[in-house]
N, C-alpha and C. Protein backbone atom coordinates (compact mmCIF):
# COMPACT_ATOMS: atom_id res chain seq x y z
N UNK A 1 0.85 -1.18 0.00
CA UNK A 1 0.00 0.00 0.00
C UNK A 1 0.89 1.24 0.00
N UNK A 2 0.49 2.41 -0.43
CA UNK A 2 1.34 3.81 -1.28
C UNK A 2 0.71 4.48 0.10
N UNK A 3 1.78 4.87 0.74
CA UNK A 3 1.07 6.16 1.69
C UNK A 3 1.43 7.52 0.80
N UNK A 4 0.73 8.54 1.00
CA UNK A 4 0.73 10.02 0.49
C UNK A 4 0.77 10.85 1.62
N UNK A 5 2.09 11.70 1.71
CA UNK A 5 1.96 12.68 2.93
C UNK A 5 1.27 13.58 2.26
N UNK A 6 0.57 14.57 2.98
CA UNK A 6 -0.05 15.51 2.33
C UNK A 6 0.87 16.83 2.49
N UNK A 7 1.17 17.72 2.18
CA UNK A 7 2.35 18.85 2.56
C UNK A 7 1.19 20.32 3.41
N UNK A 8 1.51 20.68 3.92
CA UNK A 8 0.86 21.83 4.46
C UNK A 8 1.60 22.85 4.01
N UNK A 9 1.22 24.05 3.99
CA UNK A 9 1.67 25.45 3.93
C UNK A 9 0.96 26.52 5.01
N UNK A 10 1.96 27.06 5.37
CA UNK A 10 1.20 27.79 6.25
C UNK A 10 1.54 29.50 6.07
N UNK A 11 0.79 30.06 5.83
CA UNK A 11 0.77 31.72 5.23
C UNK A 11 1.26 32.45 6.64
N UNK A 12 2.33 33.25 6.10
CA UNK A 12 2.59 34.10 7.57
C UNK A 12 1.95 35.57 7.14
N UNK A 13 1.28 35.83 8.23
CA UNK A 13 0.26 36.87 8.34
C UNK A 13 1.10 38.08 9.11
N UNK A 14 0.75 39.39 8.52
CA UNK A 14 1.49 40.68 9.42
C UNK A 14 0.48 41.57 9.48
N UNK A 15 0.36 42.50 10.29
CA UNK A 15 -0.71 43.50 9.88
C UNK A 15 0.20 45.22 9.61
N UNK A 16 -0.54 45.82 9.43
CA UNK A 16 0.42 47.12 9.36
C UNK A 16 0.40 47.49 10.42
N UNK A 17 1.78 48.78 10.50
CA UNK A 17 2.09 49.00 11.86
C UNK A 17 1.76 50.48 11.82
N UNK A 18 2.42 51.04 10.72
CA UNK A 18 2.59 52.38 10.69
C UNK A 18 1.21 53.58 10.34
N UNK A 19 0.55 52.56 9.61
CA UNK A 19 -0.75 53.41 9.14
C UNK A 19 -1.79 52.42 8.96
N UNK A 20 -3.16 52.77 8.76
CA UNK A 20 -4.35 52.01 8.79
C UNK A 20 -5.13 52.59 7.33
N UNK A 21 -5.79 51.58 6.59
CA UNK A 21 -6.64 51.95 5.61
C UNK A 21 -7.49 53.24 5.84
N UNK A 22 -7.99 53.03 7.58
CA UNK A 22 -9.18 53.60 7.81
C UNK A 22 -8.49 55.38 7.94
N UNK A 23 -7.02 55.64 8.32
CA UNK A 23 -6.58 57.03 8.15
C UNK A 23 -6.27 57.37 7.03
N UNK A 24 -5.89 56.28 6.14
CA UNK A 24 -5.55 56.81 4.79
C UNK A 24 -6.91 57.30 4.00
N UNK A 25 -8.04 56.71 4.35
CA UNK A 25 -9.04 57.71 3.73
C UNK A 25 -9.59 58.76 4.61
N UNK A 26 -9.21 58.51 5.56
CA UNK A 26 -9.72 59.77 6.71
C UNK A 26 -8.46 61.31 5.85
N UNK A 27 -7.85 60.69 5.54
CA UNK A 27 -6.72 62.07 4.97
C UNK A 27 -7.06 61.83 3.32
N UNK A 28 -7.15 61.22 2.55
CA UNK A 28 -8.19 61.53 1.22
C UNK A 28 -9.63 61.91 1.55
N UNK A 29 -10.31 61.53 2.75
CA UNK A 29 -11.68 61.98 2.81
C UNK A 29 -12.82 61.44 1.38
N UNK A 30 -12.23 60.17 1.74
CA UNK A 30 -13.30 59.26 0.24
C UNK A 30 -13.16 58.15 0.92
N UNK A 31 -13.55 56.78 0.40
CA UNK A 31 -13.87 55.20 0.79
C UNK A 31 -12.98 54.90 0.00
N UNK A 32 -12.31 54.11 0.04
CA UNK A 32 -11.62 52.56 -0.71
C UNK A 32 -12.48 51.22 -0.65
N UNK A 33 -13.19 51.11 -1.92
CA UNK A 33 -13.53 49.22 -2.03
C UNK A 33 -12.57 48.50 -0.72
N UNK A 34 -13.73 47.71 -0.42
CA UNK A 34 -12.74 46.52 0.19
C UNK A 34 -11.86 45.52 -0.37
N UNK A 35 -12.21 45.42 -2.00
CA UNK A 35 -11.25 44.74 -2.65
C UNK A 35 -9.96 45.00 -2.90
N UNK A 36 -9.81 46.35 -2.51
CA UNK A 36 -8.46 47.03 -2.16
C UNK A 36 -7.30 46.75 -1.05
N UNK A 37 -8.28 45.99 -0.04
CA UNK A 37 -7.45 46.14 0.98
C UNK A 37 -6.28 45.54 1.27
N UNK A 38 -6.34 44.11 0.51
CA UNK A 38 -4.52 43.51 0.02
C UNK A 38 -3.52 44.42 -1.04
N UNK A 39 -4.28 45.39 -1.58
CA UNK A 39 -3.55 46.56 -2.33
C UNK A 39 -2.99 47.58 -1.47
N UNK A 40 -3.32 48.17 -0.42
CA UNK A 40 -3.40 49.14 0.35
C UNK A 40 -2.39 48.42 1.23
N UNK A 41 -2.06 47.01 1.98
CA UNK A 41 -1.73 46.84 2.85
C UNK A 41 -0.16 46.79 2.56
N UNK A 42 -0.13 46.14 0.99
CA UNK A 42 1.22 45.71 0.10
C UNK A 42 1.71 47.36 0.02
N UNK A 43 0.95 48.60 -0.07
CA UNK A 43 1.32 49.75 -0.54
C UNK A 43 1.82 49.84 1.03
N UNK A 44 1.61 50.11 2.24
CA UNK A 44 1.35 50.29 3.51
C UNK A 44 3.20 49.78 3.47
N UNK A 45 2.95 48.69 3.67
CA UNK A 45 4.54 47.82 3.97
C UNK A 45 5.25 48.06 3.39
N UNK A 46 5.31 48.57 1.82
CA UNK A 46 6.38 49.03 1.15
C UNK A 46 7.12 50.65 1.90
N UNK A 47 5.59 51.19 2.11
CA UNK A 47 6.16 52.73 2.37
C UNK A 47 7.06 52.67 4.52
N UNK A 48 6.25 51.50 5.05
CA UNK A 48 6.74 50.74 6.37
C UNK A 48 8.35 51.22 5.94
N UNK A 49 8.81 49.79 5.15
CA UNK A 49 10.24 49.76 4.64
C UNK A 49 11.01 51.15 3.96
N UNK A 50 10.17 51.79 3.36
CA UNK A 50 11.30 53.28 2.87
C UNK A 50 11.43 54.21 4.34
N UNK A 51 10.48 54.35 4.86
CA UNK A 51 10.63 55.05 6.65
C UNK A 51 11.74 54.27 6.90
N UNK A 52 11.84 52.92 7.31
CA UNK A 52 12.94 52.91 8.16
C UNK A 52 14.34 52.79 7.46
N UNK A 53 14.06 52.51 6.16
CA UNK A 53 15.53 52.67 5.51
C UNK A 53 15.83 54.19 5.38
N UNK A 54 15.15 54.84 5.61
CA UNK A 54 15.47 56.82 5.28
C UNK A 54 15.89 57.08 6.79
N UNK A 55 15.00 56.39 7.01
CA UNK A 55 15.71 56.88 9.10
C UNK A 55 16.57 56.16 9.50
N UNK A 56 16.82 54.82 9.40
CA UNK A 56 17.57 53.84 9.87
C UNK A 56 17.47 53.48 11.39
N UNK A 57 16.17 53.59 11.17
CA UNK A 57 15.11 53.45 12.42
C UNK A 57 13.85 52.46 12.32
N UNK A 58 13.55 51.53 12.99
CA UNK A 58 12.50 50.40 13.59
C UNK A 58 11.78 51.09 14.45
N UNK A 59 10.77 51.84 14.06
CA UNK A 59 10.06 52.83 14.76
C UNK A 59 8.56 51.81 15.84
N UNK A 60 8.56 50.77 15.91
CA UNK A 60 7.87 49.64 16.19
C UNK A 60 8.42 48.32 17.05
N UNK A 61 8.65 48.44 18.79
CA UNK A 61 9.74 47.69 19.35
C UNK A 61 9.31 46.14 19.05
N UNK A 62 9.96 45.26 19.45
CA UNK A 62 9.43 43.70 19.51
C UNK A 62 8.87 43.61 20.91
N UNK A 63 8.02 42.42 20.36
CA UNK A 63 7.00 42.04 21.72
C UNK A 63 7.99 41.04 22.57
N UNK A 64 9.39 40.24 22.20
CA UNK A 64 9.97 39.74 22.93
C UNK A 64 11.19 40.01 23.16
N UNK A 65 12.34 40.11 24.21
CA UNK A 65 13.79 40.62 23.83
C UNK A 65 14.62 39.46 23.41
N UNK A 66 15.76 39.63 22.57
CA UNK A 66 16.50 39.14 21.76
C UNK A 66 17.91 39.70 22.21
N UNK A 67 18.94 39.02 21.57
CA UNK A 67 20.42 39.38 22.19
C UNK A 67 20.91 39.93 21.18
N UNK A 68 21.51 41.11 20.89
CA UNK A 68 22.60 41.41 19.86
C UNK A 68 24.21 41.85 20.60
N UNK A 69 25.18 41.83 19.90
CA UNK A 69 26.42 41.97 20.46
C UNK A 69 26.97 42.93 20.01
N UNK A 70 27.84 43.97 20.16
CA UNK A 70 28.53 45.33 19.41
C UNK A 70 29.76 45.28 20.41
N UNK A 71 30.44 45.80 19.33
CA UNK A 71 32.10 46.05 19.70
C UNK A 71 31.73 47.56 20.46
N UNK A 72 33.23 47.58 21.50
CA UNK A 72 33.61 48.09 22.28
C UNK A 72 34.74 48.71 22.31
N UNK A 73 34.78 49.97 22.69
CA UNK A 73 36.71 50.55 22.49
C UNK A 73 37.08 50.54 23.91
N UNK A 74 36.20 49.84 24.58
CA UNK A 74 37.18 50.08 25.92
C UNK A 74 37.17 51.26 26.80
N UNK A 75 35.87 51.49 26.73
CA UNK A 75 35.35 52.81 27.34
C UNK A 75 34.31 52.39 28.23
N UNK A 76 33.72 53.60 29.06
CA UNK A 76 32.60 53.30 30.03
C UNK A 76 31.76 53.32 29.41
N UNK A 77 31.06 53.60 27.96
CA UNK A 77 29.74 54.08 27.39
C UNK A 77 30.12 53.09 26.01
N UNK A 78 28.89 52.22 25.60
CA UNK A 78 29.03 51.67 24.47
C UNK A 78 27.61 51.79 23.71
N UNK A 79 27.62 52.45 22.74
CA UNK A 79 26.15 52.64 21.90
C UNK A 79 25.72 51.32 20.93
N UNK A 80 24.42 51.30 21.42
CA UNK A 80 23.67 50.19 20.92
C UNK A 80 22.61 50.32 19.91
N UNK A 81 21.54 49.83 19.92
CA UNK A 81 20.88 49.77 18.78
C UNK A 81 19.30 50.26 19.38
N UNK A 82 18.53 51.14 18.59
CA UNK A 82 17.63 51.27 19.52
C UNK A 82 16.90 50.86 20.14
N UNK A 83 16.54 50.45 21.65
CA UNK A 83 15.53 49.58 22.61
C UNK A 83 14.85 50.31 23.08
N UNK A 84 13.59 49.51 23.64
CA UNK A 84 13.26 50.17 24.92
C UNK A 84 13.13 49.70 26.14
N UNK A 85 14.03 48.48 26.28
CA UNK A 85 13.55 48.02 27.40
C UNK A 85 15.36 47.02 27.39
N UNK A 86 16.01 47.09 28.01
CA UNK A 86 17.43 46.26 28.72
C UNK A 86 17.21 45.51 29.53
N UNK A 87 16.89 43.54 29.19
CA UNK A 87 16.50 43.00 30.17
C UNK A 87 18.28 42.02 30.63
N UNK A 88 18.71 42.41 30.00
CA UNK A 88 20.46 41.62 30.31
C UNK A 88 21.87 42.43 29.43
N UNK A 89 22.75 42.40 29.92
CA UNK A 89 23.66 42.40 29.84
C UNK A 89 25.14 41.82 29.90
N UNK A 90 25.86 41.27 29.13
CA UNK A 90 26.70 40.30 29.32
C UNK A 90 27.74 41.06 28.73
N UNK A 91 29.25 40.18 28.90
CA UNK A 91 30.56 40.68 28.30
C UNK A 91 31.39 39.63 28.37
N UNK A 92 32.20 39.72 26.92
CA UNK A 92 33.27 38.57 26.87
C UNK A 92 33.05 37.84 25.09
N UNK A 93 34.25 37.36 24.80
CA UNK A 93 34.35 37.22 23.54
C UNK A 93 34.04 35.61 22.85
N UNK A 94 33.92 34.84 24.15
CA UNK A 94 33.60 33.41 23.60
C UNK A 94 31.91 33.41 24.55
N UNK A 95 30.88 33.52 23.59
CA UNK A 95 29.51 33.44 23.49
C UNK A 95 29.26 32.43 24.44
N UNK A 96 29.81 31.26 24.63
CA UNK A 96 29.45 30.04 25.50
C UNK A 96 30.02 30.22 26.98
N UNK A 97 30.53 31.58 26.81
CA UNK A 97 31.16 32.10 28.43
C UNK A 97 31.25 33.17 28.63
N UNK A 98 30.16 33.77 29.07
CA UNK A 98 29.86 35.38 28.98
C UNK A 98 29.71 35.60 30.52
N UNK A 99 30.19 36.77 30.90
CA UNK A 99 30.10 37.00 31.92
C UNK A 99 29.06 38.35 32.15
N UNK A 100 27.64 38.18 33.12
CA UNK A 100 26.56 38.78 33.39
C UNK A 100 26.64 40.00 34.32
N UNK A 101 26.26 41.17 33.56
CA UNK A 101 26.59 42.74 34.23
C UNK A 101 25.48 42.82 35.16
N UNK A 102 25.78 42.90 36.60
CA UNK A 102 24.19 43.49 37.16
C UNK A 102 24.03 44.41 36.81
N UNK A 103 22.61 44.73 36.78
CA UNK A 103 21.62 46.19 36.41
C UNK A 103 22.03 46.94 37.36
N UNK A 104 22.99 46.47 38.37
CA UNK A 104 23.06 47.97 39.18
C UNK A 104 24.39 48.51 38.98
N UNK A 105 24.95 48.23 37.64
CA UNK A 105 26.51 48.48 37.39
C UNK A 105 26.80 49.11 36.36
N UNK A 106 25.06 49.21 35.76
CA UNK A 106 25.11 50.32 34.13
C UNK A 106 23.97 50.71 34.18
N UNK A 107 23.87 51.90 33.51
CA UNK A 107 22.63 52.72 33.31
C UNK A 107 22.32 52.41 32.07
N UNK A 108 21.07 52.76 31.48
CA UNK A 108 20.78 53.07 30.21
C UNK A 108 20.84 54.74 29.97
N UNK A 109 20.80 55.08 28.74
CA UNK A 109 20.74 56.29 28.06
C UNK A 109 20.31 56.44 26.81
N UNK A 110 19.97 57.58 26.86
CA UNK A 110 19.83 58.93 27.03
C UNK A 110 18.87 58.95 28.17
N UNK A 111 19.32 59.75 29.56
CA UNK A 111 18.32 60.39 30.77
C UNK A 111 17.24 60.21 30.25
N UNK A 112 16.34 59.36 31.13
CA UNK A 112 14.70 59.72 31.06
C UNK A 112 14.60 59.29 29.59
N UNK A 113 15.19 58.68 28.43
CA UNK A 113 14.90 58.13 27.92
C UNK A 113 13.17 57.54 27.58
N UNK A 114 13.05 56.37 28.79
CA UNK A 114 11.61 55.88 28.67
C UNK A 114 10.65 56.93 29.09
N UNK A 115 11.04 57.73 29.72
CA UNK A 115 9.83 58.95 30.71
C UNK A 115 9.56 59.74 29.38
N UNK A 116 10.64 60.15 28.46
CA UNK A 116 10.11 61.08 27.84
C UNK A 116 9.60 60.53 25.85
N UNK A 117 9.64 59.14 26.35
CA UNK A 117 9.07 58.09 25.12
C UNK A 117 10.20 58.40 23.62
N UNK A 118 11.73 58.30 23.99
CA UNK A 118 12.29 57.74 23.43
C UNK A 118 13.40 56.41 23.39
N UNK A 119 14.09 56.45 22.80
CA UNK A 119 14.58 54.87 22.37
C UNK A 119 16.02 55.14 23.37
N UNK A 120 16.42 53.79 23.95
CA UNK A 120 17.69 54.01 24.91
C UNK A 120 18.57 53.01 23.63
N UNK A 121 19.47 53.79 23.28
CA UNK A 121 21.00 53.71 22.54
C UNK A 121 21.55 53.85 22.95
N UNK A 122 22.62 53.76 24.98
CA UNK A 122 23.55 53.79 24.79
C UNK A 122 23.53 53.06 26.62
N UNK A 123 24.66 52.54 26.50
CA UNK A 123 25.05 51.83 27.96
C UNK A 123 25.96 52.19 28.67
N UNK A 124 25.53 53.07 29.64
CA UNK A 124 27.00 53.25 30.29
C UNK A 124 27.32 52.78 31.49
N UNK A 125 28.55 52.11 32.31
CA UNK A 125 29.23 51.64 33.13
C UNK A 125 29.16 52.74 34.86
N UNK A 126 28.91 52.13 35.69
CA UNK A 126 29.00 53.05 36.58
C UNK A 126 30.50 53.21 37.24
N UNK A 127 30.72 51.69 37.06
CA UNK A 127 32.13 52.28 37.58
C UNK A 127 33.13 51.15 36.68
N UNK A 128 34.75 51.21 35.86
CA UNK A 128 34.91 50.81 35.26
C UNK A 128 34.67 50.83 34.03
N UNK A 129 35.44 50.24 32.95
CA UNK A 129 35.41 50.37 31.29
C UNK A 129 34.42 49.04 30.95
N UNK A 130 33.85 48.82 29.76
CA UNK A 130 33.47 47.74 29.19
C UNK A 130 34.80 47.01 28.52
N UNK A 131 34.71 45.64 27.85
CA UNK A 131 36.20 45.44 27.61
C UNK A 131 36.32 45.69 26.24
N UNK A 132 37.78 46.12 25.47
CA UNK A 132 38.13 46.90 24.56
C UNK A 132 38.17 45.28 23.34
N UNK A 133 37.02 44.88 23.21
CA UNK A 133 37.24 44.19 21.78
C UNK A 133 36.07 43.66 20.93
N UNK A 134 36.28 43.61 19.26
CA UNK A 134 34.39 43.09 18.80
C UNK A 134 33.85 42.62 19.47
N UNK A 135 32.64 42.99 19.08
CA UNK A 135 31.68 42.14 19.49
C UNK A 135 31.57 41.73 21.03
N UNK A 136 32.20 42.39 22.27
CA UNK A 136 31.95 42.30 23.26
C UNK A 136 31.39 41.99 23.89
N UNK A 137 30.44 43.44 23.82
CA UNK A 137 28.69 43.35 24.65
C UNK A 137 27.97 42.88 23.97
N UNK A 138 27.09 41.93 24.98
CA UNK A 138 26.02 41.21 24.57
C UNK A 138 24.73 42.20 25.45
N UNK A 139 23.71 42.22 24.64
CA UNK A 139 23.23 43.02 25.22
C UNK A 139 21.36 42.28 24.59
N UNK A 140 20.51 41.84 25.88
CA UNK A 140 19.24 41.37 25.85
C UNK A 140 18.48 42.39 25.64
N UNK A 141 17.44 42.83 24.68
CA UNK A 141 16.52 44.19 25.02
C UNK A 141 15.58 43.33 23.96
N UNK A 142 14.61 44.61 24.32
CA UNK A 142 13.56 44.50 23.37
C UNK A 142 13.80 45.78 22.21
N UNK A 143 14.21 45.65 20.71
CA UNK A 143 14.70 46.52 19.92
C UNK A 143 13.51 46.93 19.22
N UNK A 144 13.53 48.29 18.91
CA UNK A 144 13.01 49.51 17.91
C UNK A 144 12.91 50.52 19.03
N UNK A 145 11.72 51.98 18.29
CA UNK A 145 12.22 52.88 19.08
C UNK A 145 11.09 52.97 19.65
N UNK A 146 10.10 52.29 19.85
CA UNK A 146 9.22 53.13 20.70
C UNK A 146 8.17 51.79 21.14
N UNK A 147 7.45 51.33 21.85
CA UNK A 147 6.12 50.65 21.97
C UNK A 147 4.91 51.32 21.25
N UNK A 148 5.08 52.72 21.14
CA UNK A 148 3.99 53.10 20.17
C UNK A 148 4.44 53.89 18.82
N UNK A 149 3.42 53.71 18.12
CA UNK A 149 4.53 54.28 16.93
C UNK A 149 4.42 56.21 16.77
N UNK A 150 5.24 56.67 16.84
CA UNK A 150 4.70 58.44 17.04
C UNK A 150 4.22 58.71 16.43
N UNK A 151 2.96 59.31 16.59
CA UNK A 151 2.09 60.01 15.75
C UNK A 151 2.75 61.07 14.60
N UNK A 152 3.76 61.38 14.31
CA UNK A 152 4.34 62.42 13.26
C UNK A 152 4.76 60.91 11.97
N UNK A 153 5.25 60.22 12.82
CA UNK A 153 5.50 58.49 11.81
C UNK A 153 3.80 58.37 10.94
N UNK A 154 3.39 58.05 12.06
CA UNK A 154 1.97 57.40 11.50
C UNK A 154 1.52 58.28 10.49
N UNK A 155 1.89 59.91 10.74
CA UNK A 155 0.95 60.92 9.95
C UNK A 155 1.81 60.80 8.36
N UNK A 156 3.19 60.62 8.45
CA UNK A 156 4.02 60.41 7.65
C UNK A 156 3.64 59.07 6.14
N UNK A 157 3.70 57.79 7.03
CA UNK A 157 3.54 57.13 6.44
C UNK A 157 1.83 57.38 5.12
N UNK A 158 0.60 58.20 6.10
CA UNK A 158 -0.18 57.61 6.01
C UNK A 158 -0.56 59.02 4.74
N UNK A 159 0.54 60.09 5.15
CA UNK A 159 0.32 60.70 3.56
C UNK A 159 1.20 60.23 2.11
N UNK A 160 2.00 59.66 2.45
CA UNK A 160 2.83 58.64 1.46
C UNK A 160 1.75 57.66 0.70
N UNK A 161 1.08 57.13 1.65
CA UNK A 161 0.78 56.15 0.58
C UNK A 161 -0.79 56.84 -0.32
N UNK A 162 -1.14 57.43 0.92
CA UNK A 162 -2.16 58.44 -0.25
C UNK A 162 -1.70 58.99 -1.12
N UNK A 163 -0.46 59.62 -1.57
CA UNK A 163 0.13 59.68 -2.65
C UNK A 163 0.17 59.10 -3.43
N UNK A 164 0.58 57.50 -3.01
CA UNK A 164 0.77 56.31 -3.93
C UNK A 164 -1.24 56.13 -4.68
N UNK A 165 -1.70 56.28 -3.68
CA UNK A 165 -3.22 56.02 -4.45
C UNK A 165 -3.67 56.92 -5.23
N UNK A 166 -3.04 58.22 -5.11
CA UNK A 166 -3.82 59.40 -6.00
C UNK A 166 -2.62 59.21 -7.63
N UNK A 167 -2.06 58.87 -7.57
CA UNK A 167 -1.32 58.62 -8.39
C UNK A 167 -1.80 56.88 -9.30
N UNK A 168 -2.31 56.59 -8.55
CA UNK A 168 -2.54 55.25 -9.09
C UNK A 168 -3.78 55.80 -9.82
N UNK A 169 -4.91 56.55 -9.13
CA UNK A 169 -5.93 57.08 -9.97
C UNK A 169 -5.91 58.07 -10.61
N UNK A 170 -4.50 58.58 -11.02
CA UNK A 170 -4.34 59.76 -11.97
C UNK A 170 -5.39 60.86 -11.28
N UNK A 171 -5.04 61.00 -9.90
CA UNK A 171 -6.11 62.38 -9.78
C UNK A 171 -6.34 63.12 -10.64
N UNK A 172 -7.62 64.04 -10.27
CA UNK A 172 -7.57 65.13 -11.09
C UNK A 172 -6.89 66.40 -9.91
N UNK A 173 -6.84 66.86 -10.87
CA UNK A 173 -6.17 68.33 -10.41
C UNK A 173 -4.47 68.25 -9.76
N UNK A 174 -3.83 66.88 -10.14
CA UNK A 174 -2.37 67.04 -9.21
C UNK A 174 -1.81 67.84 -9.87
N UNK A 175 -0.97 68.59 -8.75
CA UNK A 175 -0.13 69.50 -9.25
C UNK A 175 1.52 69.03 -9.28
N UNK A 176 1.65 68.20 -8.44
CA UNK A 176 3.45 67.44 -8.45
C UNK A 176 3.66 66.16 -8.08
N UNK A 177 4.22 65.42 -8.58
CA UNK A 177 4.82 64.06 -8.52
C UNK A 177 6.06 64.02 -8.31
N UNK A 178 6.69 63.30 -7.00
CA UNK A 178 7.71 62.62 -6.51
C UNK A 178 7.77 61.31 -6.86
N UNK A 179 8.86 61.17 -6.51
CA UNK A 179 9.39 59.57 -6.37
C UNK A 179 9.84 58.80 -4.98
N UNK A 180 9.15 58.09 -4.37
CA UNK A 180 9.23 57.40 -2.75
C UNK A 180 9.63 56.15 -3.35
N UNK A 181 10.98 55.63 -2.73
CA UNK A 181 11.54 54.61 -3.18
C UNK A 181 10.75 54.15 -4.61
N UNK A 182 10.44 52.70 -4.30
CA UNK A 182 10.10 52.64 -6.05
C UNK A 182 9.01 52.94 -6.45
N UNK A 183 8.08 53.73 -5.80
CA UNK A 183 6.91 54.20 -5.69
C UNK A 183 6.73 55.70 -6.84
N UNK A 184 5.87 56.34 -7.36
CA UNK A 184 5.18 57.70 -7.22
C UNK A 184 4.35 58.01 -7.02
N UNK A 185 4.61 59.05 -6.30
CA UNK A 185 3.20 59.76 -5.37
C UNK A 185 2.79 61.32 -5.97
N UNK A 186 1.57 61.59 -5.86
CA UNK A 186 1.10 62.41 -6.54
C UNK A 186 0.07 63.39 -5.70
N UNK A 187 0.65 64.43 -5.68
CA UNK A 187 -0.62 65.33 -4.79
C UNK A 187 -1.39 66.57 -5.31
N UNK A 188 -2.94 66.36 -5.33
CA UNK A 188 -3.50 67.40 -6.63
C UNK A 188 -3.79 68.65 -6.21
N UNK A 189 -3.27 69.32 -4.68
CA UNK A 189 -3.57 70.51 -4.40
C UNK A 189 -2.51 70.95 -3.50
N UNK A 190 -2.30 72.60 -3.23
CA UNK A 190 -1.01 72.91 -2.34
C UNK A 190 -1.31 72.44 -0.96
N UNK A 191 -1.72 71.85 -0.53
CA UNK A 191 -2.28 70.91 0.91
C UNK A 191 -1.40 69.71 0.56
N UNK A 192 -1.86 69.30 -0.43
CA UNK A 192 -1.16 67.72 -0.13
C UNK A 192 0.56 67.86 -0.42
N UNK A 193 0.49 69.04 -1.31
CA UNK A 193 2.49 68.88 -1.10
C UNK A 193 2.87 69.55 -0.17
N UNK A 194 2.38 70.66 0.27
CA UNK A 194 3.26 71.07 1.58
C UNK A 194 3.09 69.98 3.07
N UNK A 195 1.88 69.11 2.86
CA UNK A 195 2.28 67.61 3.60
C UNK A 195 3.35 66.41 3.22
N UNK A 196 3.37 66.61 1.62
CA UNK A 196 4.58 66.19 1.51
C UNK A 196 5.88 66.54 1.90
N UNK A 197 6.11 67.76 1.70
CA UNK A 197 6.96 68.26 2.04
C UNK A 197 7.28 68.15 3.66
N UNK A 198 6.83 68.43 4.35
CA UNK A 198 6.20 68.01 5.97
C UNK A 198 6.78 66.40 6.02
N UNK A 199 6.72 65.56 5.40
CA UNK A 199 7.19 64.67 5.45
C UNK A 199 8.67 64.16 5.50
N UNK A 200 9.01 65.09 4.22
CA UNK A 200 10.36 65.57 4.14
C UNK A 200 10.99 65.44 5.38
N UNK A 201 10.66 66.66 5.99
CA UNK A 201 11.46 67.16 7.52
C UNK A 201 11.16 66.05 8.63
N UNK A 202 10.02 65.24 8.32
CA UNK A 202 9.60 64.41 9.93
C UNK A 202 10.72 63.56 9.70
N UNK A 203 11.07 63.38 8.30
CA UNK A 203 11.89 61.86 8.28
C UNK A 203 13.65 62.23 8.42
N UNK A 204 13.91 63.43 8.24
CA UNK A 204 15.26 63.71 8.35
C UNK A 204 15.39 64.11 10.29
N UNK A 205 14.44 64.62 10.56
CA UNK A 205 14.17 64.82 11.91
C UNK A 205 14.59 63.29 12.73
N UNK A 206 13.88 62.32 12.08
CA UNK A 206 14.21 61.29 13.18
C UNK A 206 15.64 59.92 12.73
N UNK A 207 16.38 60.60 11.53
CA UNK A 207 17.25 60.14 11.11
C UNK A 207 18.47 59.84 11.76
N UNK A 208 18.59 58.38 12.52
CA UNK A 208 19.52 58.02 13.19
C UNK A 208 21.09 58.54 12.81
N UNK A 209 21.58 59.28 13.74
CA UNK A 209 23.17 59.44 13.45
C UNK A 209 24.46 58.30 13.44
């Protein structure tokens, strides 16, 4: 007798982070078909990905923490990647023998960081250097910059891709067309480009150094 495995597939599902269908017509002020909405979401995630490649920013933290490691010059302060939350700290160059920093032997930074709802990038030592070689610190957090996404992001994203739709319907009345990564966006009155433009500045504004 012939057995037949059967194969499964299983679809990995995301939702958007940065903007919602329901603001993108709240800022066109019209409806989108619902047959749109795998159009809108693919437009959504693309413009997701040009934000954080223009900022070089994960404006959206993870729900679990993860370990990454960064070299060290051997100083009290070693800059990391943006978190919001430092649940470990380790040091040492063979991974299978790391030696564990108490939390009461480094701070996070920038001050007030979490109080004033931005991202902590940097670790510093209270007393003593970190040690001077790659890949050093190991460092547990939960990475991106925020638990919520800032409302200047959200407003950002969510005139981008209305761009991308007024352009897809050849508005009437646009007056200028850009280019957003591989996208063009199109805005048919001086409202929608000086929001473009507005966009401009939010994204150089939060452009990681």
């Amino acid at each position: 007798m012939t057995t037949t495995t059967k194969s499964t597939s299983y679809a990995i599902t995301r939702e958007p982070k940065y903007t919602t269908k329901t603001a993108i017509e709240n800022y066109l002020m019209t409806s989108i078909a619902g047959s749109f909405d795998s159009q809108i979401n693919d437009w959504i995630y693309s413009i997701e990905a040009y934000i954080e490649g223009i900022t070089g920013r994960k404006f959206l933290a993870d729900d679990t923490a993860t370990r990454r490691s960064f070299n060290s010059e051997g100083e009290y302060d070693v800059l990391i990647d943006d978190c919001v939350e430092v649940t470990k700290v380790e040091t040492g160059t063979d991974t299978d023998d790391l030696n564990e920093v108490e939390s009461d032997e480094y701070y996070v930074g920038p001050e007030n960081a979490v109080e004033c709802h931005k991202p902590i990038n940097v670790l510093e030592m209270i007393s003593g250097v970190f040690p001077h070689a790659r890949r050093s610190v190991h460092v547990t957090a939960r990475w991106g910059y925020s638990d919520i996404v800032p409302d200047d992001i959200r407003l950002a994203a969510t005139i981008l891709v209305a761009g991308i739709i007024n352009y897809s319907n050849k508005a009437d009345g646009e007056i200028k067309t850009m280019t957003v990564g591989r996208y063009s966006v199109t805005y048919k009155d001086d409202k929608g480009w000086e929001d473009a433009e507005n966009v401009r500045r939010i994204l150089e504004r939060y452009k990681a150094l």
